[in-house]
PDB file of N, CA and C in Angstrom:
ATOM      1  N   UNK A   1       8.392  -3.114  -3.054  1.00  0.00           N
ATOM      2  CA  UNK A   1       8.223  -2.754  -1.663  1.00  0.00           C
ATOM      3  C   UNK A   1       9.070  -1.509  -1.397  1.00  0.00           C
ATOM      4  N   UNK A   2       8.436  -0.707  -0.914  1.00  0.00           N
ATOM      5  CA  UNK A   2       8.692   1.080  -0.211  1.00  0.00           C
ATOM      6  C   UNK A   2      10.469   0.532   0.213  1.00  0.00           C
ATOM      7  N   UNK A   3      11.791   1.424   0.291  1.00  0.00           N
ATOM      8  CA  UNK A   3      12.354   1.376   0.788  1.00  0.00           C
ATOM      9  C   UNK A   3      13.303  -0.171   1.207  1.00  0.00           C
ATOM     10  N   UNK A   4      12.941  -1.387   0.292  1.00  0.00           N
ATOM     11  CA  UNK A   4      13.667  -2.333   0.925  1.00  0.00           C
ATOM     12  C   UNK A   4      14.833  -2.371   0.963  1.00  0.00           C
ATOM     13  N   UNK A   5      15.523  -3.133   1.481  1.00  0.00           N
ATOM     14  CA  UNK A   5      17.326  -2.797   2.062  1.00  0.00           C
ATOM     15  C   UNK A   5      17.769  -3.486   0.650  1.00  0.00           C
ATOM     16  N   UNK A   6      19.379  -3.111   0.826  1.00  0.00           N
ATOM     17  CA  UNK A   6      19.679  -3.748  -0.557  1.00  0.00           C
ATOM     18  C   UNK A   6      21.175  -4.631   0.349  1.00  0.00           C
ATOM     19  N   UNK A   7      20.392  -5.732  -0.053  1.00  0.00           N
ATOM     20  CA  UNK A   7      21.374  -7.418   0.596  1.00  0.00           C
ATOM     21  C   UNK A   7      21.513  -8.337  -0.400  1.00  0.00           C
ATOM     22  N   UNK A   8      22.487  -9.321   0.197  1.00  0.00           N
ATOM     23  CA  UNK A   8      23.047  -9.911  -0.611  1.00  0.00           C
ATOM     24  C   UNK A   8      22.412 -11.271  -1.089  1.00  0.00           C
ATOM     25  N   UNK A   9      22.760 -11.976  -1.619  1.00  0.00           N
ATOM     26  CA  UNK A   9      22.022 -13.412  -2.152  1.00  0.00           C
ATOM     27  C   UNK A   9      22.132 -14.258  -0.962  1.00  0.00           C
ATOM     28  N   UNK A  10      22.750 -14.373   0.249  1.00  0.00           N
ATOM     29  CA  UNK A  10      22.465 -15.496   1.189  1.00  0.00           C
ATOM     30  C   UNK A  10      22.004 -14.354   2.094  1.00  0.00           C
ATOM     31  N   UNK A  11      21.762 -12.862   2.098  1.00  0.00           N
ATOM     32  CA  UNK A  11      20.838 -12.374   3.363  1.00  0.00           C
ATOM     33  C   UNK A  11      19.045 -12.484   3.097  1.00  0.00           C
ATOM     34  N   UNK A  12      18.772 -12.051   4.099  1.00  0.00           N
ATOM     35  CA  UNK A  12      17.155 -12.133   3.986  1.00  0.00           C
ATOM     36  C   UNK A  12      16.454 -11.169   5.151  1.00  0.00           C
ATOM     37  N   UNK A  13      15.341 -10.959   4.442  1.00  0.00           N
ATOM     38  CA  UNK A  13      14.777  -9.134   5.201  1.00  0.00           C
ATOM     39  C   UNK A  13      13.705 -10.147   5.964  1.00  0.00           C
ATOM     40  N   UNK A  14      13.191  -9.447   7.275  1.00  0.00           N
ATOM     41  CA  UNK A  14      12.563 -10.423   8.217  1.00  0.00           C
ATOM     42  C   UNK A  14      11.478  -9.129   8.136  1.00  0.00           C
ATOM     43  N   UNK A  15      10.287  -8.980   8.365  1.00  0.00           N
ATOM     44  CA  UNK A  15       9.192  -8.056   8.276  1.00  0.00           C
ATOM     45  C   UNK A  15       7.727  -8.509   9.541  1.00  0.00           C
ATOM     46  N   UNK A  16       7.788  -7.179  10.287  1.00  0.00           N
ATOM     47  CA  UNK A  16       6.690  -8.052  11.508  1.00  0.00           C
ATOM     48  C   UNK A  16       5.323  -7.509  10.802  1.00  0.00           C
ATOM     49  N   UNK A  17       3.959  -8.223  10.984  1.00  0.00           N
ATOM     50  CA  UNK A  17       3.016  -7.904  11.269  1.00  0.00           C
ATOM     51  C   UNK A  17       1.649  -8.235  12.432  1.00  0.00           C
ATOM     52  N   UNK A  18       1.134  -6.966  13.340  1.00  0.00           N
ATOM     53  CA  UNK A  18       0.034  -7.427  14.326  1.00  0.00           C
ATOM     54  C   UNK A  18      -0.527  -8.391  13.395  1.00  0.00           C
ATOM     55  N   UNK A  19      -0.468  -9.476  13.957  1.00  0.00           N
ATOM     56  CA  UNK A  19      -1.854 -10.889  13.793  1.00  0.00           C
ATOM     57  C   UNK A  19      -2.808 -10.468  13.424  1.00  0.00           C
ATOM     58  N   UNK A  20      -3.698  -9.584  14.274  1.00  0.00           N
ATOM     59  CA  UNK A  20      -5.211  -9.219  14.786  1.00  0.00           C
ATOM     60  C   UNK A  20      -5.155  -8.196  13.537  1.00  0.00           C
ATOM     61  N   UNK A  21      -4.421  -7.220  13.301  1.00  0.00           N
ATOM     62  CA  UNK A  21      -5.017  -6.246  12.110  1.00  0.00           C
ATOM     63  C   UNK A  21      -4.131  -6.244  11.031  1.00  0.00           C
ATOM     64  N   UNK A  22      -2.863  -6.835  11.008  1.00  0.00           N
ATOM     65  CA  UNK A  22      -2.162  -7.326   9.639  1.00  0.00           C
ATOM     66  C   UNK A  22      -1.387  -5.931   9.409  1.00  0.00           C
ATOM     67  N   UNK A  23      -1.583  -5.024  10.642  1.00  0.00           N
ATOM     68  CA  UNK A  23      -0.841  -3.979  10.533  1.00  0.00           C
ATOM     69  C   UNK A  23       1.013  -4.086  10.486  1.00  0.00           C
ATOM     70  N   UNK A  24       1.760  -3.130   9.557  1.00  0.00           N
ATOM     71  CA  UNK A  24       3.369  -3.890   9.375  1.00  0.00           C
ATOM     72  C   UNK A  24       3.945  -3.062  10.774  1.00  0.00           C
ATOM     73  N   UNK A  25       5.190  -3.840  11.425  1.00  0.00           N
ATOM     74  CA  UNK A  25       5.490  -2.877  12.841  1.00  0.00           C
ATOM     75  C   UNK A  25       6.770  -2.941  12.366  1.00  0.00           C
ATOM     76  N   UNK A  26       7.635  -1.680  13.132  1.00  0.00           N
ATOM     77  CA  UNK A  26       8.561  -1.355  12.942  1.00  0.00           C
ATOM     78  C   UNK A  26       9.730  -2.357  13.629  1.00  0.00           C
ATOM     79  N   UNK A  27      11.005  -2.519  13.738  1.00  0.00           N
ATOM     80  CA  UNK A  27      11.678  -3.188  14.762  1.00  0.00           C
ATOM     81  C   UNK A  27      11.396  -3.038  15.982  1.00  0.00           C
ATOM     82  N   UNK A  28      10.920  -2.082  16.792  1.00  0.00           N
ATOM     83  CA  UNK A  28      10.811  -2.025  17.878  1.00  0.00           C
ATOM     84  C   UNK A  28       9.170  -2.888  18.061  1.00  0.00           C
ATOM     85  N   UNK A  29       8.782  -3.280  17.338  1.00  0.00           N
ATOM     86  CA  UNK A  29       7.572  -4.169  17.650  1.00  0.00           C
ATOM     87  C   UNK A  29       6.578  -2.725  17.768  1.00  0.00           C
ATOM     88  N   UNK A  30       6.567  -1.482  16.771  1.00  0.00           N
ATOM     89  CA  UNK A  30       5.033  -0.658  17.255  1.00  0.00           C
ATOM     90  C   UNK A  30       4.438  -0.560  15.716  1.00  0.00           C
ATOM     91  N   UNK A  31       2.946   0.215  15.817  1.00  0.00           N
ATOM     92  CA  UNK A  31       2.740   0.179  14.054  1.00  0.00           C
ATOM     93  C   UNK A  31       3.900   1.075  13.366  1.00  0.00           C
ATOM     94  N   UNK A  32       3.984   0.777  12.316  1.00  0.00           N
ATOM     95  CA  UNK A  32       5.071   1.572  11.658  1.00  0.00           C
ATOM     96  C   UNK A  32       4.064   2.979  11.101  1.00  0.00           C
ATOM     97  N   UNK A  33       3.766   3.973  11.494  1.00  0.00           N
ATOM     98  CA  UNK A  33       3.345   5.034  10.772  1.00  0.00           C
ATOM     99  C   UNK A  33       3.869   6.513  10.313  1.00  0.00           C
ATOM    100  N   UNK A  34       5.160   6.049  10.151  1.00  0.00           N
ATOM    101  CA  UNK A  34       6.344   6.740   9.835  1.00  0.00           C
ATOM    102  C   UNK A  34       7.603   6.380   9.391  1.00  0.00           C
ATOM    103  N   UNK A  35       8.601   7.039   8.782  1.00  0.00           N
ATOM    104  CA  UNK A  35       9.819   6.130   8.558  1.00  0.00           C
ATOM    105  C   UNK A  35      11.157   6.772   9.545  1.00  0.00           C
ATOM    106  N   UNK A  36      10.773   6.636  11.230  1.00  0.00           N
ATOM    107  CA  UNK A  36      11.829   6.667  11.600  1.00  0.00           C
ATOM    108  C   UNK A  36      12.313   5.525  12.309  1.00  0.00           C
ATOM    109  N   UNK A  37      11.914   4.379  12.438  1.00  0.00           N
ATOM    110  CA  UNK A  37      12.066   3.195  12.663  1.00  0.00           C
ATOM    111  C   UNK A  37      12.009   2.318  11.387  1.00  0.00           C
ATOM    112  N   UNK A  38      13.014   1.352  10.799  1.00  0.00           N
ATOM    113  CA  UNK A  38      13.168   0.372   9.727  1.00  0.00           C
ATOM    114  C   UNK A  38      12.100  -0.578  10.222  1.00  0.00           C
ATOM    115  N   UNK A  39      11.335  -1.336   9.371  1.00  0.00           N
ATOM    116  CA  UNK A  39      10.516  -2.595   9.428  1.00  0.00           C
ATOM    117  C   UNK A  39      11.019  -3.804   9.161  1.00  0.00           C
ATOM    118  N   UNK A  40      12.209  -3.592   8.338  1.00  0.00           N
ATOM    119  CA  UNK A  40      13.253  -4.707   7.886  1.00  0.00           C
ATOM    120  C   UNK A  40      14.312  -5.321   9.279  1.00  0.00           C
ATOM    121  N   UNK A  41      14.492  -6.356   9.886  1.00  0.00           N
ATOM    122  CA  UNK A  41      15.414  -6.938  10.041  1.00  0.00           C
ATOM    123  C   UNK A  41      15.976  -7.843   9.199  1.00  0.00           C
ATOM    124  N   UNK A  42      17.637  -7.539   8.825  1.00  0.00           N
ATOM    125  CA  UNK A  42      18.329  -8.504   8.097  1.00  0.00           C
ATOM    126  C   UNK A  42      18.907  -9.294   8.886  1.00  0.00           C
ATOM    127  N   UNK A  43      18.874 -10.975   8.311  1.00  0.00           N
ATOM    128  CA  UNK A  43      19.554 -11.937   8.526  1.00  0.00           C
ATOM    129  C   UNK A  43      20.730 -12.377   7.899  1.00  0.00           C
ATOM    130  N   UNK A  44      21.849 -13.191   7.905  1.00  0.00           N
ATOM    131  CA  UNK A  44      22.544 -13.292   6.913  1.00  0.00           C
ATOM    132  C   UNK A  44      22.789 -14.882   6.633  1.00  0.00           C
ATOM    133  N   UNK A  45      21.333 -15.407   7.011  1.00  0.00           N
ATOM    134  CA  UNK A  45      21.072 -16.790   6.508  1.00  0.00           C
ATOM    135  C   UNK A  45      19.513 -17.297   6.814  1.00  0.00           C
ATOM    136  N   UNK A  46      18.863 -18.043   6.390  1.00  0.00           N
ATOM    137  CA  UNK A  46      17.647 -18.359   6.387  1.00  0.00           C
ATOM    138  C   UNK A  46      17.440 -18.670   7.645  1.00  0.00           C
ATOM    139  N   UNK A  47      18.736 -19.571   8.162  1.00  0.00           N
ATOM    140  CA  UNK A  47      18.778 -20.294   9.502  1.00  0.00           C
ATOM    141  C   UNK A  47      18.568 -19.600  10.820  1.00  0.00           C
ATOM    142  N   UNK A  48      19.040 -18.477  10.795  1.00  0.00           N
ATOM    143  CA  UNK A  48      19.387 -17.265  11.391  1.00  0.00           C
ATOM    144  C   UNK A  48      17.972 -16.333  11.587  1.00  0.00           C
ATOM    145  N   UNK A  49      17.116 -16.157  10.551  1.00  0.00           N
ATOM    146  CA  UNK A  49      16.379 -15.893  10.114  1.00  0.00           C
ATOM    147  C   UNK A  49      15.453 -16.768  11.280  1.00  0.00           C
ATOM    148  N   UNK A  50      15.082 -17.715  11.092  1.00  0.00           N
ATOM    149  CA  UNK A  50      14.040 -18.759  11.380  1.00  0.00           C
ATOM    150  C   UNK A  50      14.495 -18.901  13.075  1.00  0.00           C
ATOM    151  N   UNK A  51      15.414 -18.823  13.211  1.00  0.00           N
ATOM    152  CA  UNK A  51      15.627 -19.045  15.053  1.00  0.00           C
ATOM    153  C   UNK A  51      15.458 -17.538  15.836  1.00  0.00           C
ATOM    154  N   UNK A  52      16.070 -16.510  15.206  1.00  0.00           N
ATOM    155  CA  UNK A  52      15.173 -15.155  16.007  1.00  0.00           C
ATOM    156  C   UNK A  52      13.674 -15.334  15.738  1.00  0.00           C
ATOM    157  N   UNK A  53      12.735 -15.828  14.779  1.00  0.00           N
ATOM    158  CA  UNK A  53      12.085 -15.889  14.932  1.00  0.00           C
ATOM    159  C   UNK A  53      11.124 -16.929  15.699  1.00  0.00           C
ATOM    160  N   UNK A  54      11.454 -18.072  15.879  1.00  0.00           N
ATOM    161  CA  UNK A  54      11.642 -18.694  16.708  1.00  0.00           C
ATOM    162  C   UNK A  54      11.471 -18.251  18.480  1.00  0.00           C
ATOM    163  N   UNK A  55      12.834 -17.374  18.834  1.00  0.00           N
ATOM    164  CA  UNK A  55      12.749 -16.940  19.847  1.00  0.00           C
ATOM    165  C   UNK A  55      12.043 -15.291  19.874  1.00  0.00           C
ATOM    166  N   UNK A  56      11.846 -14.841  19.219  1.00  0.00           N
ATOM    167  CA  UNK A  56      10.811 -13.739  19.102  1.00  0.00           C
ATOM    168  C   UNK A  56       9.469 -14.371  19.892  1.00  0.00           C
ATOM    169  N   UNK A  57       8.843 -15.252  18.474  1.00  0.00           N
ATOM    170  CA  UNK A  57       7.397 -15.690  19.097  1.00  0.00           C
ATOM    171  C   UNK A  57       7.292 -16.125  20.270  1.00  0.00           C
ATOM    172  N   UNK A  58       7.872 -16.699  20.657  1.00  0.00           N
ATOM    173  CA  UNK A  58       7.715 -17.214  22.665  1.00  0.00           C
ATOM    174  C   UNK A  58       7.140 -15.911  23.052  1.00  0.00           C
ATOM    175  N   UNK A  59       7.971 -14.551  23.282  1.00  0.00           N
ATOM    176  CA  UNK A  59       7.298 -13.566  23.781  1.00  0.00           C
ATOM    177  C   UNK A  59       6.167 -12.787  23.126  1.00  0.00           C
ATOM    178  N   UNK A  60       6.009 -13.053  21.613  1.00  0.00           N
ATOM    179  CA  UNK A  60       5.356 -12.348  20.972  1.00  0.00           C
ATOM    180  C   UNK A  60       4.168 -13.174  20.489  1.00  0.00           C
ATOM    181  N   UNK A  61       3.360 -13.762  20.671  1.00  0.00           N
ATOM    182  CA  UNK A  61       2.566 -14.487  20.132  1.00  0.00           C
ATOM    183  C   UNK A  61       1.488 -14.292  19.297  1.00  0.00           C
ATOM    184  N   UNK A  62       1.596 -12.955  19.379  1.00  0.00           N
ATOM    185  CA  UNK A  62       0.302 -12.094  18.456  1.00  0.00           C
ATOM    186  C   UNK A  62       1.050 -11.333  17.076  1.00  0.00           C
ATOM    187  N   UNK A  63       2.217 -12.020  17.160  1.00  0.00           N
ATOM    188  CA  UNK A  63       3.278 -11.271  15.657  1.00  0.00           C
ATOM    189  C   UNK A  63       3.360 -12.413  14.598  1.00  0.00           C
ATOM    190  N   UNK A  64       2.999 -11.849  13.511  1.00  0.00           N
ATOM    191  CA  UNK A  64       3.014 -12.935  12.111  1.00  0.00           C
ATOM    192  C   UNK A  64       4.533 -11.903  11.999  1.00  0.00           C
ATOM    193  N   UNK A  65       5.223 -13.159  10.821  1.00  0.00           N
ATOM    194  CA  UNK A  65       6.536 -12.875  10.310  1.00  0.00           C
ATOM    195  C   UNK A  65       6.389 -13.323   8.863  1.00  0.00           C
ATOM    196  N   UNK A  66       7.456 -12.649   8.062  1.00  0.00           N
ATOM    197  CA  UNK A  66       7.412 -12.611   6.496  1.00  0.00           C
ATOM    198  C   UNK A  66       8.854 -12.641   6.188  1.00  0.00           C
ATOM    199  N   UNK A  67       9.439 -13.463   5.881  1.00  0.00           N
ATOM    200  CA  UNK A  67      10.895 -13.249   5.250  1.00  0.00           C
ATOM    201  C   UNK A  67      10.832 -13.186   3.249  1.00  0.00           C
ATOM    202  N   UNK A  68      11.774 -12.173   3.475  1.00  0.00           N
ATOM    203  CA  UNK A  68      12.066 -12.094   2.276  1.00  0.00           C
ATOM    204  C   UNK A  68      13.344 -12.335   2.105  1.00  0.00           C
ATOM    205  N   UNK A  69      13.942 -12.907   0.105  1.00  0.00           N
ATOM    206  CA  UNK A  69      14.948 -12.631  -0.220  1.00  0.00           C
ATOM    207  C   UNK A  69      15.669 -11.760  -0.715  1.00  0.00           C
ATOM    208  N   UNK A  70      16.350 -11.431  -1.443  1.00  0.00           N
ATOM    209  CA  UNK A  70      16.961 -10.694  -1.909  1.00  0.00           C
ATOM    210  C   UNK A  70      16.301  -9.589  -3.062  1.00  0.00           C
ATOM    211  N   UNK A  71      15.444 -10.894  -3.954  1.00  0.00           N
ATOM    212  CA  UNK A  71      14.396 -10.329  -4.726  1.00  0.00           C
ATOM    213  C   UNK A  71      13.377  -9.700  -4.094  1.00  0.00           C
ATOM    214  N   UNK A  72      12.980  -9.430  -3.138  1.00  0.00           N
ATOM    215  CA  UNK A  72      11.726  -9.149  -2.694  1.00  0.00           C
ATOM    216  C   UNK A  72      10.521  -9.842  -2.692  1.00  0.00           C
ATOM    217  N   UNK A  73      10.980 -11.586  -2.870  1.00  0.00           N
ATOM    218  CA  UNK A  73       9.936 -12.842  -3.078  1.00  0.00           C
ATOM    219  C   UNK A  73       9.795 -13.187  -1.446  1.00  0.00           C
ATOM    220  N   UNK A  74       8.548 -13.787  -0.827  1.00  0.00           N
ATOM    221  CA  UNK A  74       8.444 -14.139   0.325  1.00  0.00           C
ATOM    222  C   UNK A  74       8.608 -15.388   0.170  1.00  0.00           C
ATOM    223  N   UNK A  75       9.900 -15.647   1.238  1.00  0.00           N
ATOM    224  CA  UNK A  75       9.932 -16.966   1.334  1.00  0.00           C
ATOM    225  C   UNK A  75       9.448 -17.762   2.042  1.00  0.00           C
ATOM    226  N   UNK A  76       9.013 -17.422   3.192  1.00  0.00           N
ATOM    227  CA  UNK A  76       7.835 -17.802   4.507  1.00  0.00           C
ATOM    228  C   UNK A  76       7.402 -17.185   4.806  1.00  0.00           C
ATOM    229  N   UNK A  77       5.519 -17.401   5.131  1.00  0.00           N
ATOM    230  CA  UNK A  77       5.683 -16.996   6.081  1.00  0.00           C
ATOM    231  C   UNK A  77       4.526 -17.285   7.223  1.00  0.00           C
ATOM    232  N   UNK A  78       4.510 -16.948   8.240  1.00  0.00           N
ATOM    233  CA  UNK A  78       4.799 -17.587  10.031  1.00  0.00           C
ATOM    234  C   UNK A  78       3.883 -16.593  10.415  1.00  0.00           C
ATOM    235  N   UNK A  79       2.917 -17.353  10.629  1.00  0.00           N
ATOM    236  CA  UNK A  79       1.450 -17.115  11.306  1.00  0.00           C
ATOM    237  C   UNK A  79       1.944 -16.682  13.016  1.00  0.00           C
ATOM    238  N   UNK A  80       1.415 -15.653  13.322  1.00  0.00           N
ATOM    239  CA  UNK A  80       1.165 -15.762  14.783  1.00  0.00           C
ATOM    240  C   UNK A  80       0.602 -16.518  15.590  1.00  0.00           C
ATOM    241  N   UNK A  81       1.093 -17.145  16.335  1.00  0.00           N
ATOM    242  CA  UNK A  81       1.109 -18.875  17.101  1.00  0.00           C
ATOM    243  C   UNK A  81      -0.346 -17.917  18.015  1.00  0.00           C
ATOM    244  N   UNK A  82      -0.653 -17.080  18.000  1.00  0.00           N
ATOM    245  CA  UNK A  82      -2.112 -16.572  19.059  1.00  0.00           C
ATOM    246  C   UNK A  82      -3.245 -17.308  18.547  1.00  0.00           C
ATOM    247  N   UNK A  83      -3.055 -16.926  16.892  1.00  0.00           N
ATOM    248  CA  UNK A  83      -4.595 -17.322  15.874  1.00  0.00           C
ATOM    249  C   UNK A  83      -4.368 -18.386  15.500  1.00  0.00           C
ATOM    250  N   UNK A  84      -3.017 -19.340  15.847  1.00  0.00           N
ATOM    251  CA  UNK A  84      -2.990 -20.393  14.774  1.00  0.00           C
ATOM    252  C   UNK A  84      -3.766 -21.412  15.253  1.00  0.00           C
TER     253      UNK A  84
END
């Protein structure tokens, strides 16, 4: 993967994508079609990880989520509650 962050064995990279076109968005929630916005949010626990996302989707309901580890393996991932 283009650019992934380099974290540690208990962090984890959080990655958004639109539901509807599977397009990847930057942190600020827009398409990413450039690299001046990161696509990566780091967590520095799974737990951590799973409750912003958590409170993300309430407002976002049309955002799928992808966590990764350290390796760049997906460890979940979290359908947008719109299509589910």
């Amino acid at each position: 993967m283009k650019n992934f962050p380099n974290i540690n064995e208990n962090q984890y990279a959080v990655v958004m994508a639109d539901g509807r076109t599977g397009n990847i968005l930057n942190i600020i929630k827009e398409w990413s079609l450039d690299n001046n916005h990161s696509i990566f949010s780091i967590f520095n626990s799974i737990d951590e990880a799973l409750n912003f996302i958590e409170k993300d989707q309430s407002d976002n309901d049309w955002i799928e989520y992808i966590i990764y580890d350290k390796n760049q393996s997906v460890v979940k991932y979290i359908e947008a509650t719109k299509w589910n």
